[in-house]
N, C-alpha and C. Protein backbone atom coordinates (compact mmCIF):
# COMPACT_ATOMS: atom_id res chain seq x y z
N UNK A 1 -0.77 -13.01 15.19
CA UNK A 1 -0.61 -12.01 14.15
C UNK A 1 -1.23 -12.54 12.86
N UNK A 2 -2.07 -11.58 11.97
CA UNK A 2 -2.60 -11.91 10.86
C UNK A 2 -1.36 -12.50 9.88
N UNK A 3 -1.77 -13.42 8.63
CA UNK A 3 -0.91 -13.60 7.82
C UNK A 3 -0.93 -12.43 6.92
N UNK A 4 0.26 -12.24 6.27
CA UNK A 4 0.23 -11.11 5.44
C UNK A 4 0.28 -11.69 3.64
N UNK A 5 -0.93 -10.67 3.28
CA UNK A 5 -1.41 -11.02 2.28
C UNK A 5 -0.65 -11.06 1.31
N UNK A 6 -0.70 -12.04 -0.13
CA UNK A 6 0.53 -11.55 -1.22
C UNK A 6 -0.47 -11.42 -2.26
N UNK A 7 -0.01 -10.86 -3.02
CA UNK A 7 -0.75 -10.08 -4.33
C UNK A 7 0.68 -10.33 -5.76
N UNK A 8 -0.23 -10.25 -6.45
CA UNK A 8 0.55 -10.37 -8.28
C UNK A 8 0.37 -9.37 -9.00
N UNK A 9 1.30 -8.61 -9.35
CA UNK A 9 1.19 -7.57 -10.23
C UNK A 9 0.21 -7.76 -11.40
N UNK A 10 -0.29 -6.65 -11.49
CA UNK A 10 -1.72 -6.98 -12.92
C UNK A 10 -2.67 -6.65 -12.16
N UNK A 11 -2.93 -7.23 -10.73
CA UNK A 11 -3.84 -6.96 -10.08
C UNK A 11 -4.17 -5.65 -9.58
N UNK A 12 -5.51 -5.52 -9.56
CA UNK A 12 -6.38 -4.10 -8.83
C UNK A 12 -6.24 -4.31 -7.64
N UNK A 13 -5.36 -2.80 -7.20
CA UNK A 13 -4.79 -3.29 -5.75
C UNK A 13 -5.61 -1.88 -4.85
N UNK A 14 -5.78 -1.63 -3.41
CA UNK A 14 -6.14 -0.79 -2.59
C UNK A 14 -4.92 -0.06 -2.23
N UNK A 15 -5.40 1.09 -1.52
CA UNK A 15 -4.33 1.96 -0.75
C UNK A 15 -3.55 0.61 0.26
N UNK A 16 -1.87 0.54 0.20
CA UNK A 16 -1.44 0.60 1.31
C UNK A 16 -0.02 0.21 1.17
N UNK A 17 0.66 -0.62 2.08
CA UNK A 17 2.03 -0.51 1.69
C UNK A 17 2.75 -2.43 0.90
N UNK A 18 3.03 -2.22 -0.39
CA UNK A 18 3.40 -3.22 -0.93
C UNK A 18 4.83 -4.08 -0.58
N UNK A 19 5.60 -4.68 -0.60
CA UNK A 19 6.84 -4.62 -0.59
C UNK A 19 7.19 -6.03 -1.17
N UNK A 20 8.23 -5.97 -2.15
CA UNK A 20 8.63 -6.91 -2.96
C UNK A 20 9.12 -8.21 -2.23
N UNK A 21 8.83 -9.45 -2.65
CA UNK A 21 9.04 -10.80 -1.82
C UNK A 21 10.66 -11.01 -2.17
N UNK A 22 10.75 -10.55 -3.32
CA UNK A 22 12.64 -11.17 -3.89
C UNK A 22 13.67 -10.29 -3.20
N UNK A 23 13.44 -8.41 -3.38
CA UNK A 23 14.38 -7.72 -3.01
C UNK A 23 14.05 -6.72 -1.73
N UNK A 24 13.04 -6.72 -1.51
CA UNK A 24 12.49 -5.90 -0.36
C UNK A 24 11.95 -4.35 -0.78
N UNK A 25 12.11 -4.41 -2.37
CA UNK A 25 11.87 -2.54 -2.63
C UNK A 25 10.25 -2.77 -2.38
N UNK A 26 9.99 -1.31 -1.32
CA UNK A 26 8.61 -0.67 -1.13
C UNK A 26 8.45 0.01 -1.25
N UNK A 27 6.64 0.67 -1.26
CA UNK A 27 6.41 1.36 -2.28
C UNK A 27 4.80 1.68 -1.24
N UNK A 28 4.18 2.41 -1.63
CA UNK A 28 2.79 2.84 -1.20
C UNK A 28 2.11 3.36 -2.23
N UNK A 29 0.92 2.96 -2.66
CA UNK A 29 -0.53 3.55 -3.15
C UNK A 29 -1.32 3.68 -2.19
N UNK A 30 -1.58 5.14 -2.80
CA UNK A 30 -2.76 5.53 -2.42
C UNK A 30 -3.95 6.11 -3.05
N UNK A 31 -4.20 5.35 -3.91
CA UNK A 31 -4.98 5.50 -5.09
C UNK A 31 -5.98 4.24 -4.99
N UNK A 32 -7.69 4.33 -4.76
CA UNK A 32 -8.36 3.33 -4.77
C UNK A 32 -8.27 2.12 -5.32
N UNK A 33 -7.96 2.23 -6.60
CA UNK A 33 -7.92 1.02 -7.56
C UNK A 33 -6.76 1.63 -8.14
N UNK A 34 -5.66 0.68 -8.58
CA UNK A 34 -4.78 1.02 -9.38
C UNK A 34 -3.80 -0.48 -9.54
N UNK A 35 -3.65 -0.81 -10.86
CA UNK A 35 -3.06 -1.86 -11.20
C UNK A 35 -1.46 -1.61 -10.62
N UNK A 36 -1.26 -2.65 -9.94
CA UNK A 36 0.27 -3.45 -9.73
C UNK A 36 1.09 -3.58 -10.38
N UNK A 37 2.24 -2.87 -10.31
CA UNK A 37 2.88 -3.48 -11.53
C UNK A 37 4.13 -4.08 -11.40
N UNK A 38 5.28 -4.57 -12.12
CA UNK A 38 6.27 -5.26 -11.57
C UNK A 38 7.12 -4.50 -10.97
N UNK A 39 8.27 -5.30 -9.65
CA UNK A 39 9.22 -4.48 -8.87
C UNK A 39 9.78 -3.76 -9.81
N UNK A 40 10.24 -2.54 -10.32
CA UNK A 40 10.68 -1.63 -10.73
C UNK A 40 12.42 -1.90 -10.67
N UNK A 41 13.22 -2.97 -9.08
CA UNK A 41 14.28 -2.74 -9.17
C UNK A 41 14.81 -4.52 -9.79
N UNK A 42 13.96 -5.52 -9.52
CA UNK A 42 13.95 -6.78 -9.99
C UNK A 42 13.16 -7.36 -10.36
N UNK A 43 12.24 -6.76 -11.31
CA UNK A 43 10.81 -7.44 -12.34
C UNK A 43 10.29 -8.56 -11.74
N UNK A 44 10.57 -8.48 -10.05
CA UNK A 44 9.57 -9.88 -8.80
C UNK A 44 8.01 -9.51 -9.76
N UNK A 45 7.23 -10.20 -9.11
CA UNK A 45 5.49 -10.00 -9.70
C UNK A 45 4.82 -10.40 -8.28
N UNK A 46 5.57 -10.67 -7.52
CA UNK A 46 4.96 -11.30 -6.08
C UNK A 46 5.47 -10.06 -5.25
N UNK A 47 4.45 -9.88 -4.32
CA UNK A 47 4.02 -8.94 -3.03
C UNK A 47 3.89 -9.03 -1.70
N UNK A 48 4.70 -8.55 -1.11
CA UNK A 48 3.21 -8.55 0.37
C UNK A 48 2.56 -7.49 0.74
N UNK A 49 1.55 -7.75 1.05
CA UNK A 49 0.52 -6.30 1.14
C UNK A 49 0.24 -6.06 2.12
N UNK A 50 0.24 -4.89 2.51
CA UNK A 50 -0.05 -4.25 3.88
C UNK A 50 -1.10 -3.59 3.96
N UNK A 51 -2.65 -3.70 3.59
CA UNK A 51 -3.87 -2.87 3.60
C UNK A 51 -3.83 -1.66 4.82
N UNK A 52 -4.03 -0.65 4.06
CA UNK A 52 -4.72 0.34 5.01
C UNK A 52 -6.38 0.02 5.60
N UNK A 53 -6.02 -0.09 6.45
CA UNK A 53 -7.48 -0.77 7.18
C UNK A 53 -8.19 0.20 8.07
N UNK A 54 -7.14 1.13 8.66
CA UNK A 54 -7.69 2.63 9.44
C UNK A 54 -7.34 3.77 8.98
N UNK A 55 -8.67 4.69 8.84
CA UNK A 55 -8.56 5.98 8.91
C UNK A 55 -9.11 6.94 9.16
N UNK A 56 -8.70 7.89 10.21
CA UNK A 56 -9.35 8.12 11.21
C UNK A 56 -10.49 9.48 10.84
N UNK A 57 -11.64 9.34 11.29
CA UNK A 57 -12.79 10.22 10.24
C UNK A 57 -12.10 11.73 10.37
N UNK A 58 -11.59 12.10 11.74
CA UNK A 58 -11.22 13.60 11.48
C UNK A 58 -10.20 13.67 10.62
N UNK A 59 -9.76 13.16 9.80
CA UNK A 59 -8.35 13.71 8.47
C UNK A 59 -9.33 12.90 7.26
N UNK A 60 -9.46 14.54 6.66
CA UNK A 60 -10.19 14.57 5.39
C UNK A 60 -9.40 15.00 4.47
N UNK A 61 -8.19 15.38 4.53
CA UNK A 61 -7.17 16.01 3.56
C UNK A 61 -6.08 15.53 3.40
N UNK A 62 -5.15 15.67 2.73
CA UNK A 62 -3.56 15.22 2.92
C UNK A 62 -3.21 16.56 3.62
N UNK A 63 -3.51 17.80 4.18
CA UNK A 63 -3.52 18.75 5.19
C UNK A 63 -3.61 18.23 6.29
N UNK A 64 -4.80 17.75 6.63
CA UNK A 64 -4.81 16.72 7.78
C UNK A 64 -4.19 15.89 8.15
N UNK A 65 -3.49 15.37 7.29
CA UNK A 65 -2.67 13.79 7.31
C UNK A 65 -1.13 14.65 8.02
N UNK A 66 -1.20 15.71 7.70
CA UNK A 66 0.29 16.39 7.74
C UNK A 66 0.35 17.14 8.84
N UNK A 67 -0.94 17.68 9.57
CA UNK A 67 -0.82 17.91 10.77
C UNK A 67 -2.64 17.72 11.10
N UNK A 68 -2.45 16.86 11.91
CA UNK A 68 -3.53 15.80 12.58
C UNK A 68 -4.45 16.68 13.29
N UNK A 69 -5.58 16.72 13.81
CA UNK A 69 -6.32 17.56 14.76
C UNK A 69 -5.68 16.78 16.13
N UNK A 70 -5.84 17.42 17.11
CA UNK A 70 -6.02 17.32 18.55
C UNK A 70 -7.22 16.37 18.89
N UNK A 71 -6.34 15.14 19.45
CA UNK A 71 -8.05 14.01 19.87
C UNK A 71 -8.35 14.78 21.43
């Protein structure tokens, strides 16, 4: 299994799923670039990051995302 990446708030982060190293609160962006910012429930600054790494060419919408085409 890959190691899972950690990231510091401040940082320009990618779509995917974050989750705090101290208390466990998670969270998802999905916004290309968008600064990190501290855990919201215990001001942690440390991460682990979960990159969105797939997505699949037929869902072009959040329509799509919500009901998928037929493979």
């Amino acid at each position: 299994m890959a190691e899972v990446k950690k990231v510091k708030s401040g940082e320009k982060v990618g779509p995917g799923k974050y989750v705090c190293v101290d208390c466990g609160f998670e969270f998802e962006i999905n916004d290309t670039e968008q600064d990190l910012r501290k855990c919201p429930k215990c001001a942690c600054e440390m991460y682990q990051c979960f990159p969105i790494t797939h997505i699949r060419p037929d869902i072009k919408t959040p329509e799509d995302a919500k009901n998928p085409p037929k493979r």
